[in-house]
PDB file of N, CA and C in Angstrom:
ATOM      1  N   UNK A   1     -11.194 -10.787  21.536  1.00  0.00           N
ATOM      2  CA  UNK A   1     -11.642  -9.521  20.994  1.00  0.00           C
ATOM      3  C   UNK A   1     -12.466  -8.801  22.059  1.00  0.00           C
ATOM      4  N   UNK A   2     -12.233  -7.700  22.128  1.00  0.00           N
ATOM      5  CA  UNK A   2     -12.919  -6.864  23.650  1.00  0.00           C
ATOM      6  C   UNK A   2     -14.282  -6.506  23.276  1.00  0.00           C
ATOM      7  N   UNK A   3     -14.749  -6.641  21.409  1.00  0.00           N
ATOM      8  CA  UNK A   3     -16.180  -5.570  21.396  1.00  0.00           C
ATOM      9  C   UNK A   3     -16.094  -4.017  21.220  1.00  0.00           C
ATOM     10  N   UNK A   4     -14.990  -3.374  21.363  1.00  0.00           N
ATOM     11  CA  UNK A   4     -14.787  -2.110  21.511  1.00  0.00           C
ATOM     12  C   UNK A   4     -13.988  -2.004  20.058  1.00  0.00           C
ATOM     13  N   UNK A   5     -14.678  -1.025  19.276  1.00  0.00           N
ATOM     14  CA  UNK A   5     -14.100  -0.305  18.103  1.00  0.00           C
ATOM     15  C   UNK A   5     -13.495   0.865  18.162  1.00  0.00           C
ATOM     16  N   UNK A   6     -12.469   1.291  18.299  1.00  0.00           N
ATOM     17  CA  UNK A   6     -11.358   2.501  18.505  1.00  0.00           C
ATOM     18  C   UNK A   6     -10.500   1.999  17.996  1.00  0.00           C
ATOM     19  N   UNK A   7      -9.870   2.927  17.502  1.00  0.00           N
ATOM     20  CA  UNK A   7      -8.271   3.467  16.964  1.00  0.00           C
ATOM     21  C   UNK A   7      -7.161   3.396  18.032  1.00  0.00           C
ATOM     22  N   UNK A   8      -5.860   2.766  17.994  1.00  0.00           N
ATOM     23  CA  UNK A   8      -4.747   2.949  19.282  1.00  0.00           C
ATOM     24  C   UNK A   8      -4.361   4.385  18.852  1.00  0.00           C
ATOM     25  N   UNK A   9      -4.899   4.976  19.540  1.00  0.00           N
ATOM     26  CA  UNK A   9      -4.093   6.538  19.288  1.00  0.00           C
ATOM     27  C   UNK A   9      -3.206   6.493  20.092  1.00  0.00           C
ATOM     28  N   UNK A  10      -2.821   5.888  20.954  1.00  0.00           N
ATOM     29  CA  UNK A  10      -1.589   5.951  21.615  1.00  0.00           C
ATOM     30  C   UNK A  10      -0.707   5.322  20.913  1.00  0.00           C
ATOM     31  N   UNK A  11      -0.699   3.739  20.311  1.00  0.00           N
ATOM     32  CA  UNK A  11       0.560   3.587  19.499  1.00  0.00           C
ATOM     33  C   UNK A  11       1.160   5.075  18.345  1.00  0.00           C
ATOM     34  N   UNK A  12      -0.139   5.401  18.076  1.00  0.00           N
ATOM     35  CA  UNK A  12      -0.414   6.393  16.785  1.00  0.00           C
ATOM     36  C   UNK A  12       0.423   7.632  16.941  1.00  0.00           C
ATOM     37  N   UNK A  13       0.577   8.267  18.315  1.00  0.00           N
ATOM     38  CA  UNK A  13       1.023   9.199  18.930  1.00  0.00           C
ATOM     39  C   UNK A  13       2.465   9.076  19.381  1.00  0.00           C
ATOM     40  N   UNK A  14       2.847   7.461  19.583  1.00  0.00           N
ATOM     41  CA  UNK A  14       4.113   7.121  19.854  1.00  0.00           C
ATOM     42  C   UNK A  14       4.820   6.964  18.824  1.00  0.00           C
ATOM     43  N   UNK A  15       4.366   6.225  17.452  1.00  0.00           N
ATOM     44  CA  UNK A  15       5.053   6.279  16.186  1.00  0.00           C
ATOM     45  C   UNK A  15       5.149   8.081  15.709  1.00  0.00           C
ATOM     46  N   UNK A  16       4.234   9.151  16.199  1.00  0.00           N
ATOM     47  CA  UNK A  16       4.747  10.600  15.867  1.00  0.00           C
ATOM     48  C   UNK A  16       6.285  10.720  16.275  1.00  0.00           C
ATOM     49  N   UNK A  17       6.203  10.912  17.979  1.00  0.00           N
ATOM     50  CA  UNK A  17       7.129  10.495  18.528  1.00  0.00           C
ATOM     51  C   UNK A  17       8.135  10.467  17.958  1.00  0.00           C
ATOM     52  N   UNK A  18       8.797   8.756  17.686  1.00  0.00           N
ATOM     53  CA  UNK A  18       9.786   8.373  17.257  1.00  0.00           C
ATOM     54  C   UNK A  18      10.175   9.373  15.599  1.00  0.00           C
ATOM     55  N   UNK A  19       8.941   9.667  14.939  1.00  0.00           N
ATOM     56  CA  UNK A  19       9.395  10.679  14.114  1.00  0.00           C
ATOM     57  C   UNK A  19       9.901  11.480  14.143  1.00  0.00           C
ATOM     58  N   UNK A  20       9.677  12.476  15.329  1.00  0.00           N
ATOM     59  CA  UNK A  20       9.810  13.494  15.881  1.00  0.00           C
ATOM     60  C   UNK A  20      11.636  13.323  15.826  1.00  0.00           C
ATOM     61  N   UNK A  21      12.012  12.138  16.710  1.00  0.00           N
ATOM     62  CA  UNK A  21      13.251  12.163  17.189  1.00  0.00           C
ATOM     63  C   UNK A  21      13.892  11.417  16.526  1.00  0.00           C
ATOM     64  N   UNK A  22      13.458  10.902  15.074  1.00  0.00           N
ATOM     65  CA  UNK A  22      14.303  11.179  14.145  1.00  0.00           C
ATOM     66  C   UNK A  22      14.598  12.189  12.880  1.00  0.00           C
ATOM     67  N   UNK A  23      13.562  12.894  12.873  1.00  0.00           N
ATOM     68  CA  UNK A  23      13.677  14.323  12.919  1.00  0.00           C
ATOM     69  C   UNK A  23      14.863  15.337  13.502  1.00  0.00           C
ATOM     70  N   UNK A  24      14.534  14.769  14.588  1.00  0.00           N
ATOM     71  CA  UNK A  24      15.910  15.944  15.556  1.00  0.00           C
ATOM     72  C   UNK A  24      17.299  15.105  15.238  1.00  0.00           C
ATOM     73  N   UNK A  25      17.175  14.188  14.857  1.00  0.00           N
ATOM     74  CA  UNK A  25      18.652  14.030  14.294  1.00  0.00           C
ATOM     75  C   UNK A  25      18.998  14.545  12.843  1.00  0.00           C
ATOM     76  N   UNK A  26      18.225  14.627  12.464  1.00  0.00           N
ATOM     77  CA  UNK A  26      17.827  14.793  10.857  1.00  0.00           C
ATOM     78  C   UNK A  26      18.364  16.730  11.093  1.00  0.00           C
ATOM     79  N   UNK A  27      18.244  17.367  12.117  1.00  0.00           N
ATOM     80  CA  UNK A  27      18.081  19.033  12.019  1.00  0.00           C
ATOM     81  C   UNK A  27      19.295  19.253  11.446  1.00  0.00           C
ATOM     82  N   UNK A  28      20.511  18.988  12.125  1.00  0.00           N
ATOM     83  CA  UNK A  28      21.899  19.550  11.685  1.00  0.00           C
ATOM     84  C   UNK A  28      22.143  18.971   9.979  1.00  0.00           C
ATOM     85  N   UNK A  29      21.427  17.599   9.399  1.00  0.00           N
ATOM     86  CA  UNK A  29      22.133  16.809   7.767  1.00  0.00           C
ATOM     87  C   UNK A  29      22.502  18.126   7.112  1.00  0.00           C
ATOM     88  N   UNK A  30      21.637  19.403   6.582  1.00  0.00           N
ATOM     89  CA  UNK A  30      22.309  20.116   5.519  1.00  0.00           C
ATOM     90  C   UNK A  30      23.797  20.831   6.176  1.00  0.00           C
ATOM     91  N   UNK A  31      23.947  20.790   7.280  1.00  0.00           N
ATOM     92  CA  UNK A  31      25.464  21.809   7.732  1.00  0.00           C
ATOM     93  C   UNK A  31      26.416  20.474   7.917  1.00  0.00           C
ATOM     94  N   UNK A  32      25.965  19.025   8.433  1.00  0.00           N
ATOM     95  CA  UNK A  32      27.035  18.106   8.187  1.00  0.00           C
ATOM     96  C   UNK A  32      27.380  17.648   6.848  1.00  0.00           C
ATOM     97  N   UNK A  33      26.192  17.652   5.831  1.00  0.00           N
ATOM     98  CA  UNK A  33      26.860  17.267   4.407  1.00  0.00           C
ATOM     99  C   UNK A  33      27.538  18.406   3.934  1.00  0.00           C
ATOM    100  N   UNK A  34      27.309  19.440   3.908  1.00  0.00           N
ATOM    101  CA  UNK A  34      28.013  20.559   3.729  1.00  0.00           C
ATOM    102  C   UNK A  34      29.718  20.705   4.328  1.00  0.00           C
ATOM    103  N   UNK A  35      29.777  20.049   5.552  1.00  0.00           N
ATOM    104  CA  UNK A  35      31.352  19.781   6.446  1.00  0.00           C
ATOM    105  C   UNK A  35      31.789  18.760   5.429  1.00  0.00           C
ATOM    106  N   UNK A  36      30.901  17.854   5.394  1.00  0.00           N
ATOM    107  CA  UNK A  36      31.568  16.530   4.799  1.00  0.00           C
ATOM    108  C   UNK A  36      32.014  16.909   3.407  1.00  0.00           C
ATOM    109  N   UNK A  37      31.391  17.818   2.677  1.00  0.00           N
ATOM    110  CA  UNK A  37      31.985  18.068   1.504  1.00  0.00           C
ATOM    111  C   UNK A  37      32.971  18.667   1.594  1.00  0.00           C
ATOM    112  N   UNK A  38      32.593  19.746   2.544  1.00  0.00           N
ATOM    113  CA  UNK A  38      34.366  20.604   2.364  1.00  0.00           C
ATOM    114  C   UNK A  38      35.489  19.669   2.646  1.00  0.00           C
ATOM    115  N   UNK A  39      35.274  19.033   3.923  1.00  0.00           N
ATOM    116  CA  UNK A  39      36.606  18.078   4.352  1.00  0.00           C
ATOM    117  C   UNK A  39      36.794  16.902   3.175  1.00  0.00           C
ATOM    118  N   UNK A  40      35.944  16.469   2.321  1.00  0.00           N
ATOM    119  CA  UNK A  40      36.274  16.240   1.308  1.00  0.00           C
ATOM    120  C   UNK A  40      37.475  16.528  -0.044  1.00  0.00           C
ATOM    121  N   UNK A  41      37.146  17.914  -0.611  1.00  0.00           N
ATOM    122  CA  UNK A  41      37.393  18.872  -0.918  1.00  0.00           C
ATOM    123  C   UNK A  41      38.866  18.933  -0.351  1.00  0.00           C
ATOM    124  N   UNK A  42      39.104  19.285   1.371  1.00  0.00           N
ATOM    125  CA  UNK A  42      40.495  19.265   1.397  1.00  0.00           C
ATOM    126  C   UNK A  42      41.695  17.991   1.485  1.00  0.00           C
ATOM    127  N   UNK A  43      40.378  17.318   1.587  1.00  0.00           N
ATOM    128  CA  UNK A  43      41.745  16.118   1.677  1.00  0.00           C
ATOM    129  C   UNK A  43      41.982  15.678   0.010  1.00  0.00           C
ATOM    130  N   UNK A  44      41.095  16.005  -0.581  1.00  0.00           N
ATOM    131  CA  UNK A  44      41.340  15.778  -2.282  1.00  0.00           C
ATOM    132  C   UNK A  44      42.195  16.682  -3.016  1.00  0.00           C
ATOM    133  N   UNK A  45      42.843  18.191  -1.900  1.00  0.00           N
ATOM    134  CA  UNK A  45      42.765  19.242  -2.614  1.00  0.00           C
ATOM    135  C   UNK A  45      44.753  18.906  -3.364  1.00  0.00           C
ATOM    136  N   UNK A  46      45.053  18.154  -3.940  1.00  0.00           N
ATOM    137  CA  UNK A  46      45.750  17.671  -4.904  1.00  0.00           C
ATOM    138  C   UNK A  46      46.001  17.316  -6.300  1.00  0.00           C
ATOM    139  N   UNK A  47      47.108  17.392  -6.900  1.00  0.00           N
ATOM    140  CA  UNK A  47      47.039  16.926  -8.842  1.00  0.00           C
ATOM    141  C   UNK A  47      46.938  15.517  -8.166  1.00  0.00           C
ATOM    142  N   UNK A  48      46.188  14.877  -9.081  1.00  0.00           N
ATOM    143  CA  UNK A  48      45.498  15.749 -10.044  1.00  0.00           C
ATOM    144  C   UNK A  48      44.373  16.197  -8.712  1.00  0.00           C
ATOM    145  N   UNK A  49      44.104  17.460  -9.411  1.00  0.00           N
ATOM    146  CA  UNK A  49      42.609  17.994  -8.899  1.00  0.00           C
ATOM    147  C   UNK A  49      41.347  17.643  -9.321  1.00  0.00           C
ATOM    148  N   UNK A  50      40.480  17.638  -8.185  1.00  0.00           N
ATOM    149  CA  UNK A  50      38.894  17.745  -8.852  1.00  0.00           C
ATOM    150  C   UNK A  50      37.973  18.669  -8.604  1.00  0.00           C
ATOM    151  N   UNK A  51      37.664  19.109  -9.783  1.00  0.00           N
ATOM    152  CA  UNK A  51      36.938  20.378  -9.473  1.00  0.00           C
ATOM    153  C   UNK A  51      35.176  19.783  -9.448  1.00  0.00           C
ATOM    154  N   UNK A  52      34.085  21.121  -8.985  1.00  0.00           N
ATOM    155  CA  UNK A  52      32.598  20.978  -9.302  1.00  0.00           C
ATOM    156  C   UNK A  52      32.236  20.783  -7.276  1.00  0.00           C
ATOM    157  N   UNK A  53      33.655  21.107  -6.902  1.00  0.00           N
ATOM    158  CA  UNK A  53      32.682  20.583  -4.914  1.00  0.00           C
ATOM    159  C   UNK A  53      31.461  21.540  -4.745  1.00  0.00           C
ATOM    160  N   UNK A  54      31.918  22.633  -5.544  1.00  0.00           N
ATOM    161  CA  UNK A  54      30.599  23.861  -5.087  1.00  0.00           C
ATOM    162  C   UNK A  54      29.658  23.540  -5.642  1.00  0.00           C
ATOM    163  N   UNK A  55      29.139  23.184  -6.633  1.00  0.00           N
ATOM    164  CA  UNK A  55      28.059  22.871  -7.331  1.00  0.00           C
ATOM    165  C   UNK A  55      27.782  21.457  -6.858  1.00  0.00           C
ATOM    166  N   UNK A  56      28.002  20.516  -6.541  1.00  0.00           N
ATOM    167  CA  UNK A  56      28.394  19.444  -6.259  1.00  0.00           C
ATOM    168  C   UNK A  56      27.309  19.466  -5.001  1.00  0.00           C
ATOM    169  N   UNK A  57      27.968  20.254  -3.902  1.00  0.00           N
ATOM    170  CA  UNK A  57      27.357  20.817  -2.212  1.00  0.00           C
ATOM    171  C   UNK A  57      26.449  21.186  -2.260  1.00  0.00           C
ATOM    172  N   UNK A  58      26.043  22.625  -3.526  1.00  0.00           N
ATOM    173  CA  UNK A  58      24.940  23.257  -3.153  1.00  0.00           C
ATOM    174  C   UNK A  58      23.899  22.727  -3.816  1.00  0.00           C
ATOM    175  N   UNK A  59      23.766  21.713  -5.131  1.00  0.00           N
ATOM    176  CA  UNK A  59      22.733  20.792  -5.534  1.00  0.00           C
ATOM    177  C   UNK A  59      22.412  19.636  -4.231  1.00  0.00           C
ATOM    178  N   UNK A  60      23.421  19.223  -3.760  1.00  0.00           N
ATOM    179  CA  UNK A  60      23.008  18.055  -2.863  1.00  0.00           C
ATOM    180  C   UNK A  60      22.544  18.176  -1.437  1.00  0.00           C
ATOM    181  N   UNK A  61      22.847  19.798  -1.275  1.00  0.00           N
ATOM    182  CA  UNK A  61      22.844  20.321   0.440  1.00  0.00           C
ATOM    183  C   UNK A  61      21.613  20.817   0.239  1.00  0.00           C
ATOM    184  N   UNK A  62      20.843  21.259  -0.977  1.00  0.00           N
ATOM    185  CA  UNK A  62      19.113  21.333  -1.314  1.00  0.00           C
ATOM    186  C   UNK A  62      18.281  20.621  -0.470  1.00  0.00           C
ATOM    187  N   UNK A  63      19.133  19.137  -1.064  1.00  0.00           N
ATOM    188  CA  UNK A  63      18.091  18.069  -1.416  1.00  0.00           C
ATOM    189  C   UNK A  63      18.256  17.650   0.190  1.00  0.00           C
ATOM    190  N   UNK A  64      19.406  17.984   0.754  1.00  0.00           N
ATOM    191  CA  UNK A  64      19.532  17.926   2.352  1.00  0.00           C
ATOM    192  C   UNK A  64      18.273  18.781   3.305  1.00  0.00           C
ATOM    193  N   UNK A  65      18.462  19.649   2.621  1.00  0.00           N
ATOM    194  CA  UNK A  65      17.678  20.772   3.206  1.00  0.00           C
ATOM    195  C   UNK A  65      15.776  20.072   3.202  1.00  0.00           C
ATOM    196  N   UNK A  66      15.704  19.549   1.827  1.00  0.00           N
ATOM    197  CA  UNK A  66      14.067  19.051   1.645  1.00  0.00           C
ATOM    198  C   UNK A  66      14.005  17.689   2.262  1.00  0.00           C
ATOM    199  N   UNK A  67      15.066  16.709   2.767  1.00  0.00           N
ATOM    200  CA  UNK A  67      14.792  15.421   3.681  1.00  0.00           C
ATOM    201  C   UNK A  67      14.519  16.039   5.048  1.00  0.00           C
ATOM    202  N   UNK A  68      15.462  17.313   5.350  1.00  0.00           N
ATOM    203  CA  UNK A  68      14.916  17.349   6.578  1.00  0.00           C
ATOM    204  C   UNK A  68      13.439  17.977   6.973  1.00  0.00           C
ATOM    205  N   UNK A  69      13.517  19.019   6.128  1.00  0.00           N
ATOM    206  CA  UNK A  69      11.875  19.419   6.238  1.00  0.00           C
ATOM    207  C   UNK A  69      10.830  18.395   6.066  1.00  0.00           C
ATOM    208  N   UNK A  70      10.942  17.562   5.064  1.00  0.00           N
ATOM    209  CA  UNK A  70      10.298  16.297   4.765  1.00  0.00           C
ATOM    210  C   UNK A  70       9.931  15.555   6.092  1.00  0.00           C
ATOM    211  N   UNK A  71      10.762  15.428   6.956  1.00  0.00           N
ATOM    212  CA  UNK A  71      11.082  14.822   8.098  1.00  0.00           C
ATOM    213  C   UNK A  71      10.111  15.151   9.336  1.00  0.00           C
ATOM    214  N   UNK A  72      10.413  16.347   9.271  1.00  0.00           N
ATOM    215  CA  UNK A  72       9.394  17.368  10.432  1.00  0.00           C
ATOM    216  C   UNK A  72       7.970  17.332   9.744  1.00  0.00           C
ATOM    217  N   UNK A  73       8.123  17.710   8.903  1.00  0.00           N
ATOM    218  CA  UNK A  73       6.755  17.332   8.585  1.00  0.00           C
ATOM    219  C   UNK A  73       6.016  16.246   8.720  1.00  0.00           C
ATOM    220  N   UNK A  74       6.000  15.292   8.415  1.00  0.00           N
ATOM    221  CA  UNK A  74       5.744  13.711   8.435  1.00  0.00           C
ATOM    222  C   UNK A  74       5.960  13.565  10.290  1.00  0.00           C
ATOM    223  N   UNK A  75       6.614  13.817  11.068  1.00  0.00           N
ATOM    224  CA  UNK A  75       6.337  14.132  12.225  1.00  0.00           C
ATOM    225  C   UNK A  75       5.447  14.791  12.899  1.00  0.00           C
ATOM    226  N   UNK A  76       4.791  15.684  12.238  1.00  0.00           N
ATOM    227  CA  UNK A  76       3.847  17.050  12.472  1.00  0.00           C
ATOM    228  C   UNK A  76       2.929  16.036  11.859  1.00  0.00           C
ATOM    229  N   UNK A  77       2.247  15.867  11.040  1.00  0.00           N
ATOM    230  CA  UNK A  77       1.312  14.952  10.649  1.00  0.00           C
ATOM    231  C   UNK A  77       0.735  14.200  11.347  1.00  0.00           C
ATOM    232  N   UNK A  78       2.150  13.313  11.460  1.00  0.00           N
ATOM    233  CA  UNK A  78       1.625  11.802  12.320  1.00  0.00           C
ATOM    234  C   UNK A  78       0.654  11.979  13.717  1.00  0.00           C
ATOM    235  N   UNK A  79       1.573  12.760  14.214  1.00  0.00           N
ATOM    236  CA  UNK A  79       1.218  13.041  15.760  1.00  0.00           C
ATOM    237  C   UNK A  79      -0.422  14.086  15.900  1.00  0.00           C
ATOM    238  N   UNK A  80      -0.731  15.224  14.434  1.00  0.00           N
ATOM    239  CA  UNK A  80      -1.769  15.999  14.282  1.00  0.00           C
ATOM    240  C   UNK A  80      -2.736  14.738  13.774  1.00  0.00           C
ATOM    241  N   UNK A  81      -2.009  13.466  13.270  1.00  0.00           N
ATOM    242  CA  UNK A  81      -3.161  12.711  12.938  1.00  0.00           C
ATOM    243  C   UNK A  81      -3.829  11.797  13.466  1.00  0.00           C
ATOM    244  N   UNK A  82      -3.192  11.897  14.526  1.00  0.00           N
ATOM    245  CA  UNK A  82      -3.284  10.639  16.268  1.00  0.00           C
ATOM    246  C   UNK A  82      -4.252  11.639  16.996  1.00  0.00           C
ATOM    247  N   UNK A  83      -4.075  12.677  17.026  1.00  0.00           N
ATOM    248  CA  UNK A  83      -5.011  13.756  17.918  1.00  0.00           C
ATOM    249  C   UNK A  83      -5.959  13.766  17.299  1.00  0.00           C
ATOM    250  N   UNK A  84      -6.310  14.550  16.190  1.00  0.00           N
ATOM    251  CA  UNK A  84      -7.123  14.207  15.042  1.00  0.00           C
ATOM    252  C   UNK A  84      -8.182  13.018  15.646  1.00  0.00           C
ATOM    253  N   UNK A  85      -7.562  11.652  15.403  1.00  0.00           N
ATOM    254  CA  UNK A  85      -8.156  10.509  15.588  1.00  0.00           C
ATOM    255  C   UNK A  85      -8.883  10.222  16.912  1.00  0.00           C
ATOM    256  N   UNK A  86      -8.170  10.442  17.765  1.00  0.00           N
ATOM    257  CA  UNK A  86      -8.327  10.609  19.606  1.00  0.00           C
ATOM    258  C   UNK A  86      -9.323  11.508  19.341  1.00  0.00           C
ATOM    259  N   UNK A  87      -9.667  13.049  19.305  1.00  0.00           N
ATOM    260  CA  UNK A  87     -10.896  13.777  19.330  1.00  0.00           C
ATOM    261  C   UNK A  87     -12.113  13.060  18.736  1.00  0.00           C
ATOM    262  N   UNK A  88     -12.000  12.466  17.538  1.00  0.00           N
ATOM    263  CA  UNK A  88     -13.006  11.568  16.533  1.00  0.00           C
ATOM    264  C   UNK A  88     -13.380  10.129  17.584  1.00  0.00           C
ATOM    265  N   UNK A  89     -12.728   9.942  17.973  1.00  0.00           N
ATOM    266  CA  UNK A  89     -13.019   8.953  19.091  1.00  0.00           C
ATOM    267  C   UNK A  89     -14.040   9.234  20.648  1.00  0.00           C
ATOM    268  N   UNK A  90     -13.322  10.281  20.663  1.00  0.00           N
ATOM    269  CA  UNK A  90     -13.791  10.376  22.201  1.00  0.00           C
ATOM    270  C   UNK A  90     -15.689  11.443  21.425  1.00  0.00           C
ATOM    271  N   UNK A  91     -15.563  11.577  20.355  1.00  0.00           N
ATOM    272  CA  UNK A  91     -16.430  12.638  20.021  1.00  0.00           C
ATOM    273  C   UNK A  91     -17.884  11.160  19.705  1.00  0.00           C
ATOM    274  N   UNK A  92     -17.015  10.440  19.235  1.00  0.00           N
ATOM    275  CA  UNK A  92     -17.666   9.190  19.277  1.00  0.00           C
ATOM    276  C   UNK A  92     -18.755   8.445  20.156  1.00  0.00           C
ATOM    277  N   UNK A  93     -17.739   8.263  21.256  1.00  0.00           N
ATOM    278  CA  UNK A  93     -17.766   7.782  22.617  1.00  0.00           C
ATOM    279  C   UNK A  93     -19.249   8.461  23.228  1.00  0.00           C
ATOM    280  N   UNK A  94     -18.969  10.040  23.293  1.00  0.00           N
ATOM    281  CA  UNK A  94     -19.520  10.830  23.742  1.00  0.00           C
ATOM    282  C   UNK A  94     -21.141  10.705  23.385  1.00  0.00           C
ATOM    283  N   UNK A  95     -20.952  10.161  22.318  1.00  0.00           N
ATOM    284  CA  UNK A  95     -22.852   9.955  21.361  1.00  0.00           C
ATOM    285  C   UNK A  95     -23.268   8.542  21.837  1.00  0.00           C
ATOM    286  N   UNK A  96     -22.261   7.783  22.396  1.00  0.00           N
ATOM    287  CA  UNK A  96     -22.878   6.696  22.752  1.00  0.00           C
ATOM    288  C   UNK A  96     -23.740   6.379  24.493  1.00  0.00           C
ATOM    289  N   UNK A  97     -24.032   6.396  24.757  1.00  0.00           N
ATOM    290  CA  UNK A  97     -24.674   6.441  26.322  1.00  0.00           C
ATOM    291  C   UNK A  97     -25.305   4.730  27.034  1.00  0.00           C
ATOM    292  N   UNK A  98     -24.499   4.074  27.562  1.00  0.00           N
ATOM    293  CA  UNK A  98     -24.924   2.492  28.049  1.00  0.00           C
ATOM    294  C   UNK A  98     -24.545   1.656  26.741  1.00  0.00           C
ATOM    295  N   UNK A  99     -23.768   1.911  26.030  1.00  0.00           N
ATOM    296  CA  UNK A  99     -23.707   1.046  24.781  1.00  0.00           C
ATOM    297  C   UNK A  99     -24.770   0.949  23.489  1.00  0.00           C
ATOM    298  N   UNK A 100     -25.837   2.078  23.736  1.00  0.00           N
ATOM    299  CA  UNK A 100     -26.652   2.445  22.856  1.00  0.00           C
ATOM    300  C   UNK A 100     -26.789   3.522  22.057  1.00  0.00           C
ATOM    301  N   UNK A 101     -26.575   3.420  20.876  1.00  0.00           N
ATOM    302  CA  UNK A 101     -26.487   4.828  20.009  1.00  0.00           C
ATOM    303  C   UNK A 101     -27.814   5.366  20.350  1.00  0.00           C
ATOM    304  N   UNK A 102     -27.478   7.243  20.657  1.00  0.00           N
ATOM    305  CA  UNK A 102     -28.501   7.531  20.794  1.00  0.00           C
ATOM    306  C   UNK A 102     -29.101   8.058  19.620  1.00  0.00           C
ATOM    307  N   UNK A 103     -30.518   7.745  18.916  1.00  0.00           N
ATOM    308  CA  UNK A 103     -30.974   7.721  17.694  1.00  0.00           C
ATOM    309  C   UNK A 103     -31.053   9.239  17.560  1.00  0.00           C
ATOM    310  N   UNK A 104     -30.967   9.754  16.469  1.00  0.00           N
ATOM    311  CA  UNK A 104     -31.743  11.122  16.029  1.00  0.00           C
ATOM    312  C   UNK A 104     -33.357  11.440  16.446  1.00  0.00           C
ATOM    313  N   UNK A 105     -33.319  12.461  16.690  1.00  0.00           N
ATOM    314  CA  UNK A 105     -35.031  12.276  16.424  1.00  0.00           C
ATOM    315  C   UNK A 105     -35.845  12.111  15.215  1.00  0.00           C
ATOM    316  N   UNK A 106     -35.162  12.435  14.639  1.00  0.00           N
ATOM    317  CA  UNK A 106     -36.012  11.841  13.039  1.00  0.00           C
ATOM    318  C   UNK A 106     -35.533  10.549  12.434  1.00  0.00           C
ATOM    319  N   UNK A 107     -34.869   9.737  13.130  1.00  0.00           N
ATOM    320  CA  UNK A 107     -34.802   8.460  12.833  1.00  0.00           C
ATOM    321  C   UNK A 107     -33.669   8.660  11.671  1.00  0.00           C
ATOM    322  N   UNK A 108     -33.609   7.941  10.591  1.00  0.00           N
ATOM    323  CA  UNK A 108     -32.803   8.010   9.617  1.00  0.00           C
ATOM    324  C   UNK A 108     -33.243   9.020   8.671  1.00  0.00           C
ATOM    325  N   UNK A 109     -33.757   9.648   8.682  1.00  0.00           N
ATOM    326  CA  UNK A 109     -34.658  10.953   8.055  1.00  0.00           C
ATOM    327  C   UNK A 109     -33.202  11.789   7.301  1.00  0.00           C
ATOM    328  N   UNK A 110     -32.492  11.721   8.521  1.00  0.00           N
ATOM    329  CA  UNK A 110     -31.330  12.955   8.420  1.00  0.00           C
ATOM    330  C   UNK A 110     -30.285  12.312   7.419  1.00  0.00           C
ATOM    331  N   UNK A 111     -30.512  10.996   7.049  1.00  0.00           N
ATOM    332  CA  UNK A 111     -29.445   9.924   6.039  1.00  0.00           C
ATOM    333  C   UNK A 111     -29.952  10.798   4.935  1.00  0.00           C
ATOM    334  N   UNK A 112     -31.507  10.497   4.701  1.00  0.00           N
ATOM    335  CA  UNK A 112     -32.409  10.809   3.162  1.00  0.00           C
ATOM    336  C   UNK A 112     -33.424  11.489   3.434  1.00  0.00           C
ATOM    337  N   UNK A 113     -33.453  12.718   3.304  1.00  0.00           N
ATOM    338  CA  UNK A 113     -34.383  13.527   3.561  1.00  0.00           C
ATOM    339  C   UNK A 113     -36.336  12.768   3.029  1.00  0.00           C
ATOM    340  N   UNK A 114     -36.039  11.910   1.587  1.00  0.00           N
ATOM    341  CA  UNK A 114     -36.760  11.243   0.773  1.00  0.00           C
ATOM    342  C   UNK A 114     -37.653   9.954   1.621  1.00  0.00           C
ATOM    343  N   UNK A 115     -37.314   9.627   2.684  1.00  0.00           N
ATOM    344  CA  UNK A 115     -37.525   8.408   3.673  1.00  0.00           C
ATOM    345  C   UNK A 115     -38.659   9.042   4.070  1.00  0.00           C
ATOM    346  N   UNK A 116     -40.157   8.365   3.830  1.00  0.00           N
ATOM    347  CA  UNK A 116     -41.501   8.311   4.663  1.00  0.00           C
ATOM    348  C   UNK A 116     -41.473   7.284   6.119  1.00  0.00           C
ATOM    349  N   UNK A 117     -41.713   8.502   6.860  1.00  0.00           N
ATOM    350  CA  UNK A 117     -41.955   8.111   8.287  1.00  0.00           C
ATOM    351  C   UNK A 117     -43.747   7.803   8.885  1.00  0.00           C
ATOM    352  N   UNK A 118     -43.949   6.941   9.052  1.00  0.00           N
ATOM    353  CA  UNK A 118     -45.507   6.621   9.085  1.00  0.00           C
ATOM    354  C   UNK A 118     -45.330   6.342  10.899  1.00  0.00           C
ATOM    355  N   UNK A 119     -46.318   7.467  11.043  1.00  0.00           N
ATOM    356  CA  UNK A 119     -46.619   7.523  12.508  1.00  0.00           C
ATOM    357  C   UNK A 119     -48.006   7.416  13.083  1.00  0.00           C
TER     358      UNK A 119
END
């Protein structure tokens, strides 16, 4: 154990990442389920027939539409929540000086305003 309390914001930032770029595969799903239905559609287009592809596409090419946004988002997060974390860290860091917190001047005063200080 090193003694050092931090967050891996770098794994944190690399799991955004990989979101990210499955995300970007994720961009085109509503125009390929949409292909896949039509080419569906024509290779079915025979008696007997089946009807409902349009309703069928545009209920399910929705729900296409909200995985991928879903997607980017949760990408946007991850990675705003690794930075996020990294600033909280280094903001951290920054208050510490030789490995010693540097105290307030009013001691714990600033916890409970209610705390008697006898000087």
């Amino acid at each position: 154990m090193s003694g050092e309390v931090a967050a891996n914001t770098r794994d944190a930032d690399g799991g955004g990442e990989q979101s990210q770029n499955a995300a970007s595969y994720l961009r085109e799903l509503p125009r390929d389920f949409q292909e896949a239905v039509d080419e569906a559609r024509r290779l079915l287009n025979h008696d007997p027939t089946i009807g409902g592809w349009d309703g069928f596409g545009e209920e399910h090419g929705t729900h296409m539409e909200q995985v991928q946004t879903h997607a980017a988002t949760l990408a946007t997060n991850i990675r705003s929540g690794a930075s996020r974390v990294s600033s909280t860290d280094q903001s951290a860091e920054d208050d510490f000086t030789d490995g010693r917190a540097q105290a307030p001047i009013d001691g714990f005063q600033h916890l409970n305003p209610n705390i008697q200080v006898n000087r």
